[in-house]
PDB file of N, CA and C in Angstrom:
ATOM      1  N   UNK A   1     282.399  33.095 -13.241  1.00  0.00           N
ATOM      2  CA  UNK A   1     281.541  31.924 -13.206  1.00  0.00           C
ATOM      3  C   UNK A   1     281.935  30.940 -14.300  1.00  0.00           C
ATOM      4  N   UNK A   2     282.302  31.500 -15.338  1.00  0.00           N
ATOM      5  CA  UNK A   2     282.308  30.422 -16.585  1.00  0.00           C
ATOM      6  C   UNK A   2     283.957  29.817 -16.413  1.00  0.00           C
ATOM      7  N   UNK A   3     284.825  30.483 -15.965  1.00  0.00           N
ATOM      8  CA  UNK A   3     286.114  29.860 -15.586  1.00  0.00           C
ATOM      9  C   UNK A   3     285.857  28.796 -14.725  1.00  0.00           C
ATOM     10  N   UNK A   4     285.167  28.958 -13.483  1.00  0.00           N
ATOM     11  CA  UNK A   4     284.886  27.883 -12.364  1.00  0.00           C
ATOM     12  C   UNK A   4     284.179  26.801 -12.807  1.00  0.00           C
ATOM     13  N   UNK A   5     283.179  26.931 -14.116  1.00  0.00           N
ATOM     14  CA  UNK A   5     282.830  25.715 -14.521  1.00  0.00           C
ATOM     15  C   UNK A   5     283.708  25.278 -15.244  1.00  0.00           C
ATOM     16  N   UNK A   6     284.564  25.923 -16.184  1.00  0.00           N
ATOM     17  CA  UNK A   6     285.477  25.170 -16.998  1.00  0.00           C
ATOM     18  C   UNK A   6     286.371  24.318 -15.878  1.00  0.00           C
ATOM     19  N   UNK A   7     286.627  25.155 -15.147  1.00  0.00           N
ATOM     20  CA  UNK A   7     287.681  24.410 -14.058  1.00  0.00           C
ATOM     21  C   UNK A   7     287.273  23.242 -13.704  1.00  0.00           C
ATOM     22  N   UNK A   8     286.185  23.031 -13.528  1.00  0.00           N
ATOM     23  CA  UNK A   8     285.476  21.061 -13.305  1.00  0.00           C
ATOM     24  C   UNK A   8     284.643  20.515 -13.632  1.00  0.00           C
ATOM     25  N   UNK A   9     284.863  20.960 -15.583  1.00  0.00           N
ATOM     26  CA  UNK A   9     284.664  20.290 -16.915  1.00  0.00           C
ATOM     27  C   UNK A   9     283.328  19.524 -16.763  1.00  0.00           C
ATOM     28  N   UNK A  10     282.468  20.716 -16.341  1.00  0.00           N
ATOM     29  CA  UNK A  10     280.935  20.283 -16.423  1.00  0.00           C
ATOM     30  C   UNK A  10     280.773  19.884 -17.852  1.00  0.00           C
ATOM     31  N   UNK A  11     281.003  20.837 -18.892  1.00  0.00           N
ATOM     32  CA  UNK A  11     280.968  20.317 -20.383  1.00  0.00           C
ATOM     33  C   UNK A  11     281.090  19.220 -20.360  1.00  0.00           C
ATOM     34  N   UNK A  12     281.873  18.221 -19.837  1.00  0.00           N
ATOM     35  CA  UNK A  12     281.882  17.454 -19.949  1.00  0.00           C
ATOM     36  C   UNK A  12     281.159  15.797 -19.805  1.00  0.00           C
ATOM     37  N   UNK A  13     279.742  16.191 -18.780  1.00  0.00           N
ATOM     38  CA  UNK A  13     279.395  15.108 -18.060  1.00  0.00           C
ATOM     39  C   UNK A  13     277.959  14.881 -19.393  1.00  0.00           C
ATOM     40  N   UNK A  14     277.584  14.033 -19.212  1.00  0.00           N
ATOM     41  CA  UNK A  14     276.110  13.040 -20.353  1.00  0.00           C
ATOM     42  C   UNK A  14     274.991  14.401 -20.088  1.00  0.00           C
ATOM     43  N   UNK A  15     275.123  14.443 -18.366  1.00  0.00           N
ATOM     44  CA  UNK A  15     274.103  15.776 -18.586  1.00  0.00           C
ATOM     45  C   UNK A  15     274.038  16.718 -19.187  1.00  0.00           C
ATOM     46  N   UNK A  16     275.323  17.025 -18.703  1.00  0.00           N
ATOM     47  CA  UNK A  16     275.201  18.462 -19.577  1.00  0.00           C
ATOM     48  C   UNK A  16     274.797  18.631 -20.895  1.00  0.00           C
ATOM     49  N   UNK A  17     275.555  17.927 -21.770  1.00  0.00           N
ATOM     50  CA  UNK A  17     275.378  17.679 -23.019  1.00  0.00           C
ATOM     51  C   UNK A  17     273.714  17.602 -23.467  1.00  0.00           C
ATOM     52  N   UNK A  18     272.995  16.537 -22.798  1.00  0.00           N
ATOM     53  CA  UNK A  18     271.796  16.991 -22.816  1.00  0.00           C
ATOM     54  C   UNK A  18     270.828  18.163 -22.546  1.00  0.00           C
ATOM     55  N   UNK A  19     271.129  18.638 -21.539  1.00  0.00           N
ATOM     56  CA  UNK A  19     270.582  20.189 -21.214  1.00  0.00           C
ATOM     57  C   UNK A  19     271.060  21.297 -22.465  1.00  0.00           C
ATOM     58  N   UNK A  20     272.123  21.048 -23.122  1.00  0.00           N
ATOM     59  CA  UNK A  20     272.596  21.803 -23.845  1.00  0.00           C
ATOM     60  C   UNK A  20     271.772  21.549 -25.058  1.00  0.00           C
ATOM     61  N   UNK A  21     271.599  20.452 -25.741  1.00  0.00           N
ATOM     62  CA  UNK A  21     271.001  19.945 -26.831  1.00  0.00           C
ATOM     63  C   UNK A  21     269.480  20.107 -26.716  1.00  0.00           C
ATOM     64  N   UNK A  22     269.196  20.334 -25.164  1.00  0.00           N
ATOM     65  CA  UNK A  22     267.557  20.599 -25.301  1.00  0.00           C
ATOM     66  C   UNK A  22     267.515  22.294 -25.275  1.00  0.00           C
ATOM     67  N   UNK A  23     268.020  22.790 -24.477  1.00  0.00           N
ATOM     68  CA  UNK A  23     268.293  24.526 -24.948  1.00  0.00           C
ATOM     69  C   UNK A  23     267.945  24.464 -26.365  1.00  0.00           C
ATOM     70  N   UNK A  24     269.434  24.059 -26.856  1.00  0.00           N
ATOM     71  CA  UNK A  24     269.143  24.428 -28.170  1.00  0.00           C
ATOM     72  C   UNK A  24     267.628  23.926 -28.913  1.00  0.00           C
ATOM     73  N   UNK A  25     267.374  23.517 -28.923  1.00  0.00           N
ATOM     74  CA  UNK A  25     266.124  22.836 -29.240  1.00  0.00           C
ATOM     75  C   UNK A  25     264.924  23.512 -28.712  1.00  0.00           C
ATOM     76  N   UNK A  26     264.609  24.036 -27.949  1.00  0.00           N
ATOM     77  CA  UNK A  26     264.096  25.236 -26.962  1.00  0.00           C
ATOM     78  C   UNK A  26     264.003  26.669 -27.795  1.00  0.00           C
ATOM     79  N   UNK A  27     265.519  27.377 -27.955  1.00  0.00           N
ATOM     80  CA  UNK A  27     265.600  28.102 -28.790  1.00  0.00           C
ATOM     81  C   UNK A  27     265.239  28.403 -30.418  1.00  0.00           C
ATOM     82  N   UNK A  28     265.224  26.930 -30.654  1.00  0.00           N
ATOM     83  CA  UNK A  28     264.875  26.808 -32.111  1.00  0.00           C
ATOM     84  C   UNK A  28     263.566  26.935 -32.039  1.00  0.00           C
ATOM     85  N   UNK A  29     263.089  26.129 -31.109  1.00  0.00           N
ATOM     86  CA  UNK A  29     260.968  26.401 -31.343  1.00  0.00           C
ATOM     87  C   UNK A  29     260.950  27.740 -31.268  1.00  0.00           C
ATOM     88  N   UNK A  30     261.453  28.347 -30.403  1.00  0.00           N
ATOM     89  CA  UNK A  30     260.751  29.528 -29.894  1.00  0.00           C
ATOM     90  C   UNK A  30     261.125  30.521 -30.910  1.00  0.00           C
ATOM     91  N   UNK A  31     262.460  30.659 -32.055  1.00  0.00           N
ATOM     92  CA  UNK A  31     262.423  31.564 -32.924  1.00  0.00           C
ATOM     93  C   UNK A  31     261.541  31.151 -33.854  1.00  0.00           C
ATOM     94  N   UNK A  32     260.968  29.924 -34.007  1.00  0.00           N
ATOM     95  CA  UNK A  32     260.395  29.287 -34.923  1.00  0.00           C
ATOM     96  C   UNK A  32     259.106  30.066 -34.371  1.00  0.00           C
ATOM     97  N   UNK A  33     258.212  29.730 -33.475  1.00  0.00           N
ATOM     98  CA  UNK A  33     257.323  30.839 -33.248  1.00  0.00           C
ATOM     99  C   UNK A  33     257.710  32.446 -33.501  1.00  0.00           C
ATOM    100  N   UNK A  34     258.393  32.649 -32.781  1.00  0.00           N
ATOM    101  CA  UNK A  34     258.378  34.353 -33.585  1.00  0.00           C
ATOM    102  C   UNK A  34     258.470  34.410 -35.160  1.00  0.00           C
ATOM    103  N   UNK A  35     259.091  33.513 -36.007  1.00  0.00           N
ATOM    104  CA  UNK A  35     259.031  34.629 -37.204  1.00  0.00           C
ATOM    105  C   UNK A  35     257.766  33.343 -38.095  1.00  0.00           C
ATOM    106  N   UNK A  36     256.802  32.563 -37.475  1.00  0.00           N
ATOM    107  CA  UNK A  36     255.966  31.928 -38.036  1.00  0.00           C
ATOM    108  C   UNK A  36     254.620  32.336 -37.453  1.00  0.00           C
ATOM    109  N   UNK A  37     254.284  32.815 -36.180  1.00  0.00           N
ATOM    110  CA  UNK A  37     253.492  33.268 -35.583  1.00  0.00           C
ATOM    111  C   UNK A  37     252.956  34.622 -35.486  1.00  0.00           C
ATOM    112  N   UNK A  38     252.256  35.315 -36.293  1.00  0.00           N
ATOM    113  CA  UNK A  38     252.041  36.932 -36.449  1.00  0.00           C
ATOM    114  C   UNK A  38     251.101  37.700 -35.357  1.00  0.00           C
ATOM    115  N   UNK A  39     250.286  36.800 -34.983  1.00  0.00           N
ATOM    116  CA  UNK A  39     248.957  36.887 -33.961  1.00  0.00           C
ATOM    117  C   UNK A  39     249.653  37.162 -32.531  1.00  0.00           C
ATOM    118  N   UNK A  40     251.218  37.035 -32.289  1.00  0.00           N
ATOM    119  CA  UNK A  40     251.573  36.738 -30.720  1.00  0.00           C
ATOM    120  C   UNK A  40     251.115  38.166 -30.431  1.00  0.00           C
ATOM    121  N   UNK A  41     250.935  37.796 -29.392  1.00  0.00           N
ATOM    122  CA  UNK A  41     250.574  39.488 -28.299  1.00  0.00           C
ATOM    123  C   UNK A  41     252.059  40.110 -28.011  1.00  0.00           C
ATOM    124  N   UNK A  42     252.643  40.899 -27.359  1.00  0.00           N
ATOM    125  CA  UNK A  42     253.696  41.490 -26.975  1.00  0.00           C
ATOM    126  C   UNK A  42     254.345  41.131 -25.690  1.00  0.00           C
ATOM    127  N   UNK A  43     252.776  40.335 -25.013  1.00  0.00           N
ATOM    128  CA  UNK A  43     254.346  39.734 -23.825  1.00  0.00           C
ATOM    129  C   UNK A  43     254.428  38.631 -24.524  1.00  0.00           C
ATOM    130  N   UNK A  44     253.703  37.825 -25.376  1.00  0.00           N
ATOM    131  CA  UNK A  44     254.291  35.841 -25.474  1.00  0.00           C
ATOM    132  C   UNK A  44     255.580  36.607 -26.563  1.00  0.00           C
ATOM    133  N   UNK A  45     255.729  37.487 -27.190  1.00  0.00           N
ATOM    134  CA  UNK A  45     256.680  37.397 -28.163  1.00  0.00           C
ATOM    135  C   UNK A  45     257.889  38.444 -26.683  1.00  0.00           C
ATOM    136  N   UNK A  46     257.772  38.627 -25.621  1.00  0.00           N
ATOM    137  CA  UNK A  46     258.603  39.289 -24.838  1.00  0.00           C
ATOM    138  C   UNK A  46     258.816  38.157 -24.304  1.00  0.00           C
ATOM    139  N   UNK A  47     257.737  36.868 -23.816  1.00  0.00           N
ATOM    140  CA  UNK A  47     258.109  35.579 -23.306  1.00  0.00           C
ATOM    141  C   UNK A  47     259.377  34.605 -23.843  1.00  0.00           C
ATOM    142  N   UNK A  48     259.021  34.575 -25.257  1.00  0.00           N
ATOM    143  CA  UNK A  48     259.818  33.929 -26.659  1.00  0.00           C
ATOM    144  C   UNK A  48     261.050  34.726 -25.830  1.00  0.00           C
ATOM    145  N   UNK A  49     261.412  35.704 -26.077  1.00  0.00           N
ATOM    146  CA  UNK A  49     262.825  36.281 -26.077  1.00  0.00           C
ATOM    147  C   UNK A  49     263.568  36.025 -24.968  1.00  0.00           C
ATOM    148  N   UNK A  50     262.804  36.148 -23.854  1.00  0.00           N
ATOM    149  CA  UNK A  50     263.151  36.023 -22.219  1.00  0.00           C
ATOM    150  C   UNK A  50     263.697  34.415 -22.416  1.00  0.00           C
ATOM    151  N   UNK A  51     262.600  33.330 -22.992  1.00  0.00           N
ATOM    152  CA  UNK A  51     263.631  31.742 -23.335  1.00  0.00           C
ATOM    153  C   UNK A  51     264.508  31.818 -24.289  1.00  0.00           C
ATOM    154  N   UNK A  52     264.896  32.847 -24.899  1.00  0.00           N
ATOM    155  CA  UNK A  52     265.835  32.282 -26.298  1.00  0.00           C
ATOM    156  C   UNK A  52     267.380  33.041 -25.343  1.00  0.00           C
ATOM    157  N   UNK A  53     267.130  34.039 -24.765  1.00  0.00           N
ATOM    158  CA  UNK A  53     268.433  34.324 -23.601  1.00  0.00           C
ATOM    159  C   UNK A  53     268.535  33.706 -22.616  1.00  0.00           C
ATOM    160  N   UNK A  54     267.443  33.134 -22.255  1.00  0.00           N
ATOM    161  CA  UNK A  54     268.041  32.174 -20.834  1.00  0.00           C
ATOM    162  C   UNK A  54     268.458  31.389 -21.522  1.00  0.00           C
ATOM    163  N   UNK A  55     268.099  30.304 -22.050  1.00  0.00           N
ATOM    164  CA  UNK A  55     268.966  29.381 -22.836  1.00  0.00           C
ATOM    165  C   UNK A  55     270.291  29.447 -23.703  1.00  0.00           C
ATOM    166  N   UNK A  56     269.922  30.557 -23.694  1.00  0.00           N
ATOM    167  CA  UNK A  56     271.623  31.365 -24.917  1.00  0.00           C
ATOM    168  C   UNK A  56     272.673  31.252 -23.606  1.00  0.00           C
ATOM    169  N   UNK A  57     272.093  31.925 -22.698  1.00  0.00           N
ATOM    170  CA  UNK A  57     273.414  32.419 -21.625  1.00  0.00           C
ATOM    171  C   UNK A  57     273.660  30.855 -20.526  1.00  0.00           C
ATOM    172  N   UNK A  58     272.478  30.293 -20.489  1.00  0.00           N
ATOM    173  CA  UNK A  58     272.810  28.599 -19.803  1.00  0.00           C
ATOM    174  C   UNK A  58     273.987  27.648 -21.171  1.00  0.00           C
ATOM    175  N   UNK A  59     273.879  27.771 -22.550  1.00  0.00           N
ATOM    176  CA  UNK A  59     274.802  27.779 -23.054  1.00  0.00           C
ATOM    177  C   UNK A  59     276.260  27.915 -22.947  1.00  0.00           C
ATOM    178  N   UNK A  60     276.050  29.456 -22.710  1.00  0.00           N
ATOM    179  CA  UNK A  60     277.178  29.853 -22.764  1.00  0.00           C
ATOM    180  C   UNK A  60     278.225  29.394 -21.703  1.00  0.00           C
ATOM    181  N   UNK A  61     277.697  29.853 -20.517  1.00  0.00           N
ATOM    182  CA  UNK A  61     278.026  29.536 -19.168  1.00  0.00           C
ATOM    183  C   UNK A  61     278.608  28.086 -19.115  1.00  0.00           C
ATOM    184  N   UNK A  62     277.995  26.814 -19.320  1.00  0.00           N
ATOM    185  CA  UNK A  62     278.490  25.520 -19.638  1.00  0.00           C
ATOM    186  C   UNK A  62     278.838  24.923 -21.192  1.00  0.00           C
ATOM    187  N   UNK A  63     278.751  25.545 -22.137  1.00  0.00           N
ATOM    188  CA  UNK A  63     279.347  24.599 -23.153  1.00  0.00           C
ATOM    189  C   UNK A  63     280.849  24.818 -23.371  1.00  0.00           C
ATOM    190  N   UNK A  64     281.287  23.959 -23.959  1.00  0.00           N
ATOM    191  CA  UNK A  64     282.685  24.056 -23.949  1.00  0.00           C
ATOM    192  C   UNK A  64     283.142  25.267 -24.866  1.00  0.00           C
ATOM    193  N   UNK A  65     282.021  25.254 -26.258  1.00  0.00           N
ATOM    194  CA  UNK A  65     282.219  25.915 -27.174  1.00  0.00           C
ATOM    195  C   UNK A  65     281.446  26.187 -27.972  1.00  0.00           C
ATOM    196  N   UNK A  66     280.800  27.932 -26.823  1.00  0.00           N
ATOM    197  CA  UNK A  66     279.570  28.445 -27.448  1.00  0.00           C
ATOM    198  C   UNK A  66     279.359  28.830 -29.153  1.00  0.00           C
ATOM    199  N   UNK A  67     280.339  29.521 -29.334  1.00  0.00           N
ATOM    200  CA  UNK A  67     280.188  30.063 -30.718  1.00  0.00           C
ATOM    201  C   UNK A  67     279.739  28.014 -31.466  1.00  0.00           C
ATOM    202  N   UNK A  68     280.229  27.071 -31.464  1.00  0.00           N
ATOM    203  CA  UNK A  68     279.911  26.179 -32.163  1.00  0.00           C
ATOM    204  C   UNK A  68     278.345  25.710 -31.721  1.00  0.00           C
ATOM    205  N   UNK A  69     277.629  26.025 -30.499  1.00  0.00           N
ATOM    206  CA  UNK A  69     276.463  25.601 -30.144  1.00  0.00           C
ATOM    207  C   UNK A  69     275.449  26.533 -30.571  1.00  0.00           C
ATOM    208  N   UNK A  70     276.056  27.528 -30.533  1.00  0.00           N
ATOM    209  CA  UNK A  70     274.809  28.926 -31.686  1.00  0.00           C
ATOM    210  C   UNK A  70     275.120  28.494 -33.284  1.00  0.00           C
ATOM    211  N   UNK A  71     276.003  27.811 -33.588  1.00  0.00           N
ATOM    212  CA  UNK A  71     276.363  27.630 -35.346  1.00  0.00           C
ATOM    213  C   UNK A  71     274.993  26.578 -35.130  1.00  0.00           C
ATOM    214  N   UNK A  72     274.924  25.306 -34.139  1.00  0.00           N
ATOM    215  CA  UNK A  72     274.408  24.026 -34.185  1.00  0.00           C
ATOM    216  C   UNK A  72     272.792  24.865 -34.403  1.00  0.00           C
ATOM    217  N   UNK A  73     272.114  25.714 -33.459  1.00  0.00           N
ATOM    218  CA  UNK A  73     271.189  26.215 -33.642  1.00  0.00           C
ATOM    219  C   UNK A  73     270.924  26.621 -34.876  1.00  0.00           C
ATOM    220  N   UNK A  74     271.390  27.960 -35.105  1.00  0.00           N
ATOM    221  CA  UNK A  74     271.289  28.296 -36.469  1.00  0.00           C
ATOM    222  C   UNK A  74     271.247  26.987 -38.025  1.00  0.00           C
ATOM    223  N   UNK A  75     271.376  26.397 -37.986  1.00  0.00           N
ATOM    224  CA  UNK A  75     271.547  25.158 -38.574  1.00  0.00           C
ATOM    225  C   UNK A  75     270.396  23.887 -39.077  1.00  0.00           C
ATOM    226  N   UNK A  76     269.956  23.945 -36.991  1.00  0.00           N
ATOM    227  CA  UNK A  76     268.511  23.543 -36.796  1.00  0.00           C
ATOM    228  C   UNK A  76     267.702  24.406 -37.288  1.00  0.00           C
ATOM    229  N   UNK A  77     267.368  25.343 -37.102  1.00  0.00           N
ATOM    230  CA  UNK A  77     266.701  26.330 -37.402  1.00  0.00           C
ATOM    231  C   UNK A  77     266.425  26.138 -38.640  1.00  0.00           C
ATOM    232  N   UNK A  78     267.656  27.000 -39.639  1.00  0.00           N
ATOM    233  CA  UNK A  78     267.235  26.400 -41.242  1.00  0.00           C
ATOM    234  C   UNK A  78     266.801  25.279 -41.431  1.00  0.00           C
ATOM    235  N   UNK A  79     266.969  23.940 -41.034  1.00  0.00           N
ATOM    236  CA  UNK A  79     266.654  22.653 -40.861  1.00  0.00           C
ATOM    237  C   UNK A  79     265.410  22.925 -41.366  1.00  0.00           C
ATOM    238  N   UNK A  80     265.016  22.939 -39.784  1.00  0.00           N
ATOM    239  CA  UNK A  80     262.769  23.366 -39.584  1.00  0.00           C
ATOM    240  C   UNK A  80     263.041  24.438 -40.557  1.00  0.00           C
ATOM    241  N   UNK A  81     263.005  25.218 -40.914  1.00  0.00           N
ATOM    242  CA  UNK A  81     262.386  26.553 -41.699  1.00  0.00           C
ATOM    243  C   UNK A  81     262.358  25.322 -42.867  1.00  0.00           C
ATOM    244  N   UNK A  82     263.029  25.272 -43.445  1.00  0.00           N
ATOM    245  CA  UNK A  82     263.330  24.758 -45.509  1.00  0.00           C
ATOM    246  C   UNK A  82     262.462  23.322 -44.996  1.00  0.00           C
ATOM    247  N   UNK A  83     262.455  22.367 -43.998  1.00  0.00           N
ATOM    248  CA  UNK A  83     261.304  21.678 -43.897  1.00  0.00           C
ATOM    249  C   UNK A  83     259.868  21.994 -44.197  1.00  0.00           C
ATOM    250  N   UNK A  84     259.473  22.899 -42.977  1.00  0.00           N
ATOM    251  CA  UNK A  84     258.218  23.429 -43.365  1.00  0.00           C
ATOM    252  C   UNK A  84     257.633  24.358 -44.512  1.00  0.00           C
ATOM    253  N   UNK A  85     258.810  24.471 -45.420  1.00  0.00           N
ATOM    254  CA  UNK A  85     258.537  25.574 -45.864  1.00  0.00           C
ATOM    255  C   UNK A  85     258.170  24.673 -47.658  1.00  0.00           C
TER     256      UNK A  85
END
């Protein structure tokens, strides 16, 4: 699957790029709830996880260059954390 998209450089189109940048952004709230939120019940923190892999693997699948779009997260992340903190 991820060859066949490389093959017609979806990475490449305005959309994508956006879907990718909102993932990430997606992922960041939602770890941001797990390690700020203590009260979650066991499915919203099973919910949290179920979006932080769909979005990880919609990543993966279309970005050109996952390992640099999990650095971009991680990044955001500290961002919000040392903000709020």
């Amino acid at each position: 699957m991820t060859d066949l998209l490389r093959h017609t450089e979806y990475f490449e189109l305005a959309t994508t790029s956006r879907l990718i940048a909102r993932a990430r952004a997606e992922i960041v709230a939602a770890r941001i709830e797990l390690a700020c939120f203590y009260a979650l019940t066991e499915a919203q923190r099973r919910a949290l996880w179920q979006r932080i892999e769909s979005r990880e693997w919609f990543m993966k699948m279309l970005a050109e260059d996952y390992p640099t779009e999990l650095e971009m997260v991680d990044r955001a992340l500290e961002a919000e954390l040392t903000r709020a903190g």
